[in-house]
Protein backbone atom coordinates (compact mmCIF):
# COMPACT_ATOMS: atom_id res chain seq x y z
CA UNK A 1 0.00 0.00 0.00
CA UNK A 2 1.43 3.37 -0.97
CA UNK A 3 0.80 6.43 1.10
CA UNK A 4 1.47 10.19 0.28
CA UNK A 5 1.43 13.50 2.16
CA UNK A 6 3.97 14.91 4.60
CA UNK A 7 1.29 14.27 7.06
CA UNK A 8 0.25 10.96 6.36
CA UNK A 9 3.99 9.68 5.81
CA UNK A 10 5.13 11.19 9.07
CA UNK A 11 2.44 9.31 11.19
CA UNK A 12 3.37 6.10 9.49
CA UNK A 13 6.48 6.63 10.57
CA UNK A 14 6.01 7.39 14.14
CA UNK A 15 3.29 4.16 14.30
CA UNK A 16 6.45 2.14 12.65
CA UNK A 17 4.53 1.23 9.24
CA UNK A 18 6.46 2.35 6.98
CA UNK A 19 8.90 0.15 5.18
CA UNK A 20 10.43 2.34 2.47
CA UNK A 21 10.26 6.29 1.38
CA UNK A 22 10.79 8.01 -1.44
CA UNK A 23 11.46 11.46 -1.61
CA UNK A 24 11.42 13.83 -4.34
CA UNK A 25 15.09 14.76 -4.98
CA UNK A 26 14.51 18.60 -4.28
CA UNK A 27 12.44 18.76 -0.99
CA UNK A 28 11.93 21.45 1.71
CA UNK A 29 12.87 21.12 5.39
CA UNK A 30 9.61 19.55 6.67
CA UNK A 31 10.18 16.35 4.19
CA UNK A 32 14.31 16.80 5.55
CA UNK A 33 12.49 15.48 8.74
CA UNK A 34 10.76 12.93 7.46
CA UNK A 35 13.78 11.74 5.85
CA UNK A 36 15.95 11.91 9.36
CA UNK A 37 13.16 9.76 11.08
CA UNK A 38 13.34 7.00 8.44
CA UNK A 39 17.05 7.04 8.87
CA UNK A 40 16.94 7.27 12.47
CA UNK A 41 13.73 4.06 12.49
CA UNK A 42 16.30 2.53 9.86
CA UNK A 43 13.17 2.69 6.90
CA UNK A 44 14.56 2.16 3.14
CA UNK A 45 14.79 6.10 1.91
CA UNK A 46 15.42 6.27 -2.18
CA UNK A 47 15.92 9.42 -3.65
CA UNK A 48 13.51 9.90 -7.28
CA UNK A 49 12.59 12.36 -9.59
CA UNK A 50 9.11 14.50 -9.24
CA UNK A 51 7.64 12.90 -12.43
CA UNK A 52 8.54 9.13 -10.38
CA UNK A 53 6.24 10.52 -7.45
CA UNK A 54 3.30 11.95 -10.07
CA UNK A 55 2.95 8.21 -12.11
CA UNK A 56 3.23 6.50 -8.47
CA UNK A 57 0.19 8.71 -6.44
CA UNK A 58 -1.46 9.58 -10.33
CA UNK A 59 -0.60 12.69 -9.86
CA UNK A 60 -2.48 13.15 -6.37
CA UNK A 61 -0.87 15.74 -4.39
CA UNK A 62 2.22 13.76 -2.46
CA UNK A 63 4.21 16.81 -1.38
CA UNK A 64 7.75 15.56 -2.22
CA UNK A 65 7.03 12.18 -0.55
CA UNK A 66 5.49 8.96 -0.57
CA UNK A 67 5.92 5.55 1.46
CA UNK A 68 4.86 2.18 1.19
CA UNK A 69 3.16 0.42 4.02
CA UNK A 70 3.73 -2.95 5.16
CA UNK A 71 -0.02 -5.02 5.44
CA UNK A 72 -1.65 -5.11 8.66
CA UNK A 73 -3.81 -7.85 10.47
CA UNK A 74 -7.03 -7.01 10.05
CA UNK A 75 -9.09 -6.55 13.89
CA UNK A 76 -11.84 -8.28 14.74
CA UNK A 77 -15.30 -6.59 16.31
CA UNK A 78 -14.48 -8.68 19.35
CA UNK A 79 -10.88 -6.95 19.33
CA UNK A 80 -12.22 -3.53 19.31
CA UNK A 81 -15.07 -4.52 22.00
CA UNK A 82 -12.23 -5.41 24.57
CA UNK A 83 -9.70 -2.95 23.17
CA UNK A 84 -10.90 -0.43 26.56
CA UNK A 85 -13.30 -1.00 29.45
CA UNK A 86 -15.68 1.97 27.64
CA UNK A 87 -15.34 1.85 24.24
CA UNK A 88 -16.07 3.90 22.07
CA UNK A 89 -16.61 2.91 18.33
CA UNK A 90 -17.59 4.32 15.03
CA UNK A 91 -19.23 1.75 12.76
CA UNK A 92 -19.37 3.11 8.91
CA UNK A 93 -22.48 2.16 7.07
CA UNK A 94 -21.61 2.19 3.16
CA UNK A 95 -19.74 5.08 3.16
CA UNK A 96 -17.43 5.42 -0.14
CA UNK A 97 -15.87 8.54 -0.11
CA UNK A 98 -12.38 8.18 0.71
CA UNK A 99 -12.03 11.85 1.93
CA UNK A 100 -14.84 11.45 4.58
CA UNK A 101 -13.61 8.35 5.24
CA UNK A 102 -10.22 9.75 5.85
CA UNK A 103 -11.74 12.86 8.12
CA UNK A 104 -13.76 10.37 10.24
CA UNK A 105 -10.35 8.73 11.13
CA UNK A 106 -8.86 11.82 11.69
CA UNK A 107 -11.69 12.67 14.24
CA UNK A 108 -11.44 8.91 15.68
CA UNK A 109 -8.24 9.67 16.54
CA UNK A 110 -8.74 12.58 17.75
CA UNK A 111 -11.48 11.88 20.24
CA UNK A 112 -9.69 8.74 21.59
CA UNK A 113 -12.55 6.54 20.29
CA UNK A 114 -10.73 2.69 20.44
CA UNK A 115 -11.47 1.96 16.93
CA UNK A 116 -13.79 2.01 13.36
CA UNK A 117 -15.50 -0.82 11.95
CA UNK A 118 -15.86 -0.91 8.64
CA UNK A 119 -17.39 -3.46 5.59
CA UNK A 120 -15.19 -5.05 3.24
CA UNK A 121 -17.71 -4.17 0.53
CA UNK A 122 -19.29 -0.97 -0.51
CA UNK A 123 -16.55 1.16 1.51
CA UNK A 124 -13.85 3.07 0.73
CA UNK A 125 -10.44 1.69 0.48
CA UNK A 126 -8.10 2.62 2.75
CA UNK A 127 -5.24 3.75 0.18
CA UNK A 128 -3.42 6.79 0.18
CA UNK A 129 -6.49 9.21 -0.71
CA UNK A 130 -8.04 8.16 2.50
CA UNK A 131 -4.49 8.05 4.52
CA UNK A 132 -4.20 11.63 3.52
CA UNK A 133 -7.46 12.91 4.77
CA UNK A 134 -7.14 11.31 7.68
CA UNK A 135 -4.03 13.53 8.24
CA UNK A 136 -1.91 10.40 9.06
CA UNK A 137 -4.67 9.19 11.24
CA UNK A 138 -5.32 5.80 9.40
CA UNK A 139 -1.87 4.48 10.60
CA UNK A 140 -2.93 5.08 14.08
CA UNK A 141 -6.85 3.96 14.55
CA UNK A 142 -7.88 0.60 15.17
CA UNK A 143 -9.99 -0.35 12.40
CA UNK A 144 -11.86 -4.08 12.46
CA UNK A 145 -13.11 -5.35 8.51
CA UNK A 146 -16.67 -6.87 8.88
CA UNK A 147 -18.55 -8.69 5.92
CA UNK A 148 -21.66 -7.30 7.48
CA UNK A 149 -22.33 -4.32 9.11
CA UNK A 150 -25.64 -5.16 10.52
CA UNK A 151 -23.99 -8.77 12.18
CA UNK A 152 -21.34 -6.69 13.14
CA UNK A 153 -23.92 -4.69 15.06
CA UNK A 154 -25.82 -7.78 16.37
CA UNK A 155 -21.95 -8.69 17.87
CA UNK A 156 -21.19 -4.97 19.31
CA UNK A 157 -24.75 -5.47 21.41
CA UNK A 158 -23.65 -9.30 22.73
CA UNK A 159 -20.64 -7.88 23.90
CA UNK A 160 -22.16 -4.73 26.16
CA UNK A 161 -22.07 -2.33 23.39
CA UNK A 162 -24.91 0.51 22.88
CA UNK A 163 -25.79 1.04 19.54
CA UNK A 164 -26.57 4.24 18.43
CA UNK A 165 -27.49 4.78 15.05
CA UNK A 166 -27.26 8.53 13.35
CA UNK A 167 -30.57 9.26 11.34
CA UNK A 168 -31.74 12.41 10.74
CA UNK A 169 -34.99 11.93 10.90
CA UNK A 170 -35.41 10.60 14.44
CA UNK A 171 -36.79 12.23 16.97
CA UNK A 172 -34.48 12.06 19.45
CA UNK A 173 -31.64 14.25 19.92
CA UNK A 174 -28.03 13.03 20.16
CA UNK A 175 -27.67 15.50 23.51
CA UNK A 176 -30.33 13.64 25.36
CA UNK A 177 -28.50 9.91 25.14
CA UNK A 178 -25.91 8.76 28.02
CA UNK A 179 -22.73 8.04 25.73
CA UNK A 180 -20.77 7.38 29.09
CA UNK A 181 -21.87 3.78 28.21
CA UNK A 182 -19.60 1.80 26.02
CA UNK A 183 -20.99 2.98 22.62
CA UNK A 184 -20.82 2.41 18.88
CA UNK A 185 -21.77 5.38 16.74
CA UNK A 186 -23.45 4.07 13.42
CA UNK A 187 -22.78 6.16 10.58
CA UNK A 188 -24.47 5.47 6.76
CA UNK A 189 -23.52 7.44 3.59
CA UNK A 190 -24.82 10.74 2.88
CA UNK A 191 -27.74 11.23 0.97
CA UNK A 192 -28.30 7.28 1.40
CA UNK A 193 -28.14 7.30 5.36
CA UNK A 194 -28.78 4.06 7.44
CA UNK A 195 -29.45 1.00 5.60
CA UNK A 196 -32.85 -0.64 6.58
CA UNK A 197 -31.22 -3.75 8.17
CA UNK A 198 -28.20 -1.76 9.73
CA UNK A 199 -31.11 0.91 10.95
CA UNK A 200 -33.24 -1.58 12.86
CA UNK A 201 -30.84 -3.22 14.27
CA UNK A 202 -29.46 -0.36 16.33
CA UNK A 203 -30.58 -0.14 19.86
CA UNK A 204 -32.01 3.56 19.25
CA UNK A 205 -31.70 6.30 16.81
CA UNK A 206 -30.61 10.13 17.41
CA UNK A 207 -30.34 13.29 15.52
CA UNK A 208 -28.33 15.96 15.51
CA UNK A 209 -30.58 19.08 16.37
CA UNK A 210 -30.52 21.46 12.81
CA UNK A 211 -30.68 25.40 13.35
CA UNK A 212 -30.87 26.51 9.74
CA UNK A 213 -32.01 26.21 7.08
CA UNK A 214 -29.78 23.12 5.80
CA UNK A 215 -31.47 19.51 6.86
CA UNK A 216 -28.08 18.12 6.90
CA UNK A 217 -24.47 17.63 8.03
CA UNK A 218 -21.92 16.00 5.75
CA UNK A 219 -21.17 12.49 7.36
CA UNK A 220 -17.41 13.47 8.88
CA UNK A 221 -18.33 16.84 10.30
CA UNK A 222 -20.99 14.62 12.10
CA UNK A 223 -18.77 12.15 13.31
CA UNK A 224 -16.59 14.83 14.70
CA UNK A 225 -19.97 16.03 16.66
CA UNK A 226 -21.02 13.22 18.11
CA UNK A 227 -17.67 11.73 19.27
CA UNK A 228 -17.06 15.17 21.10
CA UNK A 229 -20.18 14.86 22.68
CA UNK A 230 -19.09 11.74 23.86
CA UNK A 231 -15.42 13.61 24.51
CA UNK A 232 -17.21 15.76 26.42
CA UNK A 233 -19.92 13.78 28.54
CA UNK A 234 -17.25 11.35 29.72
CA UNK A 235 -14.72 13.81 30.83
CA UNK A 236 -17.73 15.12 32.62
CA UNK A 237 -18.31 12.40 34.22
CA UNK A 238 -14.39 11.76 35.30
CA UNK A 239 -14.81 15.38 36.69
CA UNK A 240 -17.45 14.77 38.95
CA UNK A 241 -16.24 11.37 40.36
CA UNK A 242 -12.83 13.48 41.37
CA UNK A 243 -14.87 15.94 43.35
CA UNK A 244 -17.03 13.53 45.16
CA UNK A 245 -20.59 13.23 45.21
């Protein structure tokens, strides 16, 4: 798997992923570092020509530098479950677009959440468009590969996990749910949404209260909402149980 971005490139390095860079011969300072960490994590660092880097990434922007991955073991749901004693997970429902696949990582990440489960079908691959959204996130989140979303749901519940399923159209409001719990967020495409089967089987469906005149959020801006809310109602909690009742 090839990777590209100063960003995504660093954060493979740092996670120890990377088995080889290349470089564009004339680079700035910020790919100088990348290059010193490869040295220093003793990673394969070849020296090519810009036009090398354009026919490798299709011309995708690389910024001076690419590297190649080496495979990694796909997680199970049952990993992830007992990956933390609350976890928090983000299940993607059908959702193709590398880029928002690559910004829901980002915000995984971000938030702490232990992992992503994805499908192995009707997703996006997780190749160096999504790697670079993510901001180098995707060589840092846990992500599990289920053939079925909606058994990968019916798993998440057996093992203690609340299912919480994003549809705009419910009436409840993602602010009124305790996501203190261990929790998997259920997210489906945009413009698509939930699938029927994936939709039913969640324990409960939320929305995310609208203000204007737009009915909807692109899917990774909503992620990034509803994992902070979790963020946010769990370090609430932590807060309180310091101070005492």
């Amino acid at each position: 798997m090839i990777i590209y971005g100063i960003n995504p490139v660093l954060e493979a390095l740092r996670a120890g992923r990377a088995v080889s860079v290349r470089a564009a011969t004339r680079h700035g300072p910020r790919v100088s570092e990348i290059l010193r960490l490869a040295h220093d994590r003793r990673v394969e660092v070849r020296h090519v020509d810009q036009s090398e880097l354009d026919r490798l990434t299709r011309g995708s922007p690389h910024q001076g530098v690419i590297a190649e991955l080496q495979p990694t073991r796909d997680l199970s749901v049952g990993e992830l479950i007992h990956a933390s004693p609350d976890p928090l997970i983000v299940v993607l429902d059908g959702i193709e677009d590398p880029h928002n696949v690559g910004a829901i990582l980002r915000s995984a990440d971000a938030a702490g959440a232990t992992g992503v489960v994805r499908q192995s079908r009707r997703a996006a691959p997780l190749t160096g468009a999504a790697a670079k959204a993510s901001a180098g996130a995707l060589s840092h989140v846990r992500i599990a590969t289920a053939v079925n979303v909606a058994r990968a749901i019916e798993e998440l519940k057996a093992g203690g996990v609340w299912t919480v399923g994003l549809d705009q159209q419910a009436s409840q409001s993602w602010y009124e749910i305790d996501l203190r719990l261990p929790t998997a967020i259920v997210l489906g495409a945009e413009g698509t949404g939930l699938r029927r089967l994936v939709r039913e089987r969640c324990d409960l469906l939320a929305s995310i209260p609208m203000q204007g005149q737009i009915e909807s959020l692109n899917v990774s801006v909503a992620a990034g909402i509803v994992l902070f809310e979790a963020v946010r109602q769990r370090l609430g909690s932590k807060a309180r149980a310091l101070r005492g009742p």
